[in-house]
Protein backbone atom coordinates (compact mmCIF):
# COMPACT_ATOMS: atom_id res chain seq x y z
CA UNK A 1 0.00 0.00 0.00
CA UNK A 2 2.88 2.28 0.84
CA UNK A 3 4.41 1.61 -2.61
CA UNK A 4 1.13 2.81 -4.55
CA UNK A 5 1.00 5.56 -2.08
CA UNK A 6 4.24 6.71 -3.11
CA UNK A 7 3.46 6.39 -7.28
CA UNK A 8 0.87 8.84 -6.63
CA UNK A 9 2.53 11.21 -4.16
CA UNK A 10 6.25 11.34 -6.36
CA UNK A 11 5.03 13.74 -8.86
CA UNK A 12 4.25 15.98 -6.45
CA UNK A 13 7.84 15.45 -4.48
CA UNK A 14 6.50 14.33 -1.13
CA UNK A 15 8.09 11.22 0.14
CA UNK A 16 6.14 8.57 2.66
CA UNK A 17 7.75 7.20 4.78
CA UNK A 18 5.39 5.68 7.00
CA UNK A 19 1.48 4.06 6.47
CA UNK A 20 -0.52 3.18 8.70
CA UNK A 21 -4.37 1.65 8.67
CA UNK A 22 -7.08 1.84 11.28
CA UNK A 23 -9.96 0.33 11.65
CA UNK A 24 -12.31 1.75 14.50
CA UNK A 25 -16.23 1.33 14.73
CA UNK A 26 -18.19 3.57 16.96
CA UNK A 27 -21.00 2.37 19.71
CA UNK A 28 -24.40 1.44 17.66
CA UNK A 29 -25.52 3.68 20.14
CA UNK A 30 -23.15 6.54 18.92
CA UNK A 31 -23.54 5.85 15.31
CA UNK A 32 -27.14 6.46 15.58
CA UNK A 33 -26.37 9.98 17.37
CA UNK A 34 -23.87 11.03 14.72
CA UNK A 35 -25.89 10.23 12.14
CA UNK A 36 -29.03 12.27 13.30
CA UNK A 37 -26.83 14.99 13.61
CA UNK A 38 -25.82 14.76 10.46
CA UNK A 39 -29.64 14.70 8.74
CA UNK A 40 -30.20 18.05 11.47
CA UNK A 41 -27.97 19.44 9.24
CA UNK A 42 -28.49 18.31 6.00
CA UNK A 43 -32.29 19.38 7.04
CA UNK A 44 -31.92 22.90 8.19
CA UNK A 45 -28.99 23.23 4.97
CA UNK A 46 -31.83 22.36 2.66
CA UNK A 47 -34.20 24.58 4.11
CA UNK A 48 -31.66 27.23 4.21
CA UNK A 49 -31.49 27.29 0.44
CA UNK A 50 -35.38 26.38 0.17
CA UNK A 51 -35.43 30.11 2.33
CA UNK A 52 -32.64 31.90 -0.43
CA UNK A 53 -34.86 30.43 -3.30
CA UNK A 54 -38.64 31.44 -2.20
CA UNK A 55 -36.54 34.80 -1.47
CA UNK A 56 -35.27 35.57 -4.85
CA UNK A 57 -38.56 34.67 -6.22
CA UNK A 58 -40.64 36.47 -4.42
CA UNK A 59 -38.10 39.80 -5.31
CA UNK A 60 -37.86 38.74 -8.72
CA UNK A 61 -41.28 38.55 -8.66
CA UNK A 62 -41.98 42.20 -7.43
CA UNK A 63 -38.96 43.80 -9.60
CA UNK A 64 -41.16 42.23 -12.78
CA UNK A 65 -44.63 43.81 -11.79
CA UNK A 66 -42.71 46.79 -10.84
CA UNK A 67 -41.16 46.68 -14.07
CA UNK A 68 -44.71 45.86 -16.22
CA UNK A 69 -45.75 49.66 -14.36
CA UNK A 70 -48.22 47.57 -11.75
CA UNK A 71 -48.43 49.22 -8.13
CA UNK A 72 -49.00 47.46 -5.56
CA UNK A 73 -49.73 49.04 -1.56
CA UNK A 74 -48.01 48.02 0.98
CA UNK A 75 -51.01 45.65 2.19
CA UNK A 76 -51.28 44.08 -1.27
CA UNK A 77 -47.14 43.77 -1.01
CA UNK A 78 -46.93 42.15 2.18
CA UNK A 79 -49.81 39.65 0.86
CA UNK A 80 -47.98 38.44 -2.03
CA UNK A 81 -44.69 37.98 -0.33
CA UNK A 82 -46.67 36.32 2.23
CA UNK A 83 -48.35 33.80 -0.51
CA UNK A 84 -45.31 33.50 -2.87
CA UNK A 85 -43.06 32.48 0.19
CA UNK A 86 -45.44 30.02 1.54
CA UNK A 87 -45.65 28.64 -1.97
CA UNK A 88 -41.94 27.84 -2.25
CA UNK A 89 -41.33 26.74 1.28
CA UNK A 90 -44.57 24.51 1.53
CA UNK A 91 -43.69 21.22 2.19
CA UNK A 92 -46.14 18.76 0.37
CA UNK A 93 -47.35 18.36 -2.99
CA UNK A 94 -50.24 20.78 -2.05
CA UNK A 95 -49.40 24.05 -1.31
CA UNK A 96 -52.27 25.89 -2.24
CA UNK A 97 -53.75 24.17 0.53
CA UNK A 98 -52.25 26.41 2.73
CA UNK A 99 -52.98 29.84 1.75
CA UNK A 100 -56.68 30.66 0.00
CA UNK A 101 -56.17 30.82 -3.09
């Protein structure tokens, strides 16, 4: 293993000189803990770009009917943001479900 090590690591001039393997296995109860940390994070990472997506929409969406000459007050503003961001973020296949539509 040290040999093919080396092959790879000459071209870039490093020289091993000593390789070691370990093999360590945590507690099934610890494995289970690590791993539900790791699907917290994956979660709230996914929802943090879910969040950044229904975002840009919803200002894309405003800089367009601003755009097309529409004016909206700030009651009619708030109420679309409201609905467009609920839209995006919805979890479900049925997000109209939550707002009235």
């Amino acid at each position: 293993m040290r040999k093919l090590l080396q092959a790879k690591c000459t071209v870039a001039g490093a020289e091993i000189l000593r390789m070691e393997l370990m093999e360590f296995s945590y507690h099934p109860e610890m494995s289970q803990a690590l791993l539900q940390v790791q699907q917290a994070q994956a979660k709230i990472d996914a929802r943090k770009l879910i969040v950044e997506g229904g975002v840009t929409i919803v200002r894309d969406a405003l800089g367009k009917l601003q755009e097309h000459n529409v004016e909206l007050d700030e009651e009619s503003r708030h109420s679309l943001t409201k609905d467009l961001m609920l839209i995006t973020c919805a979890e479900g296949n049925n997000p109209s479900a939550v707002i009235n539509i």
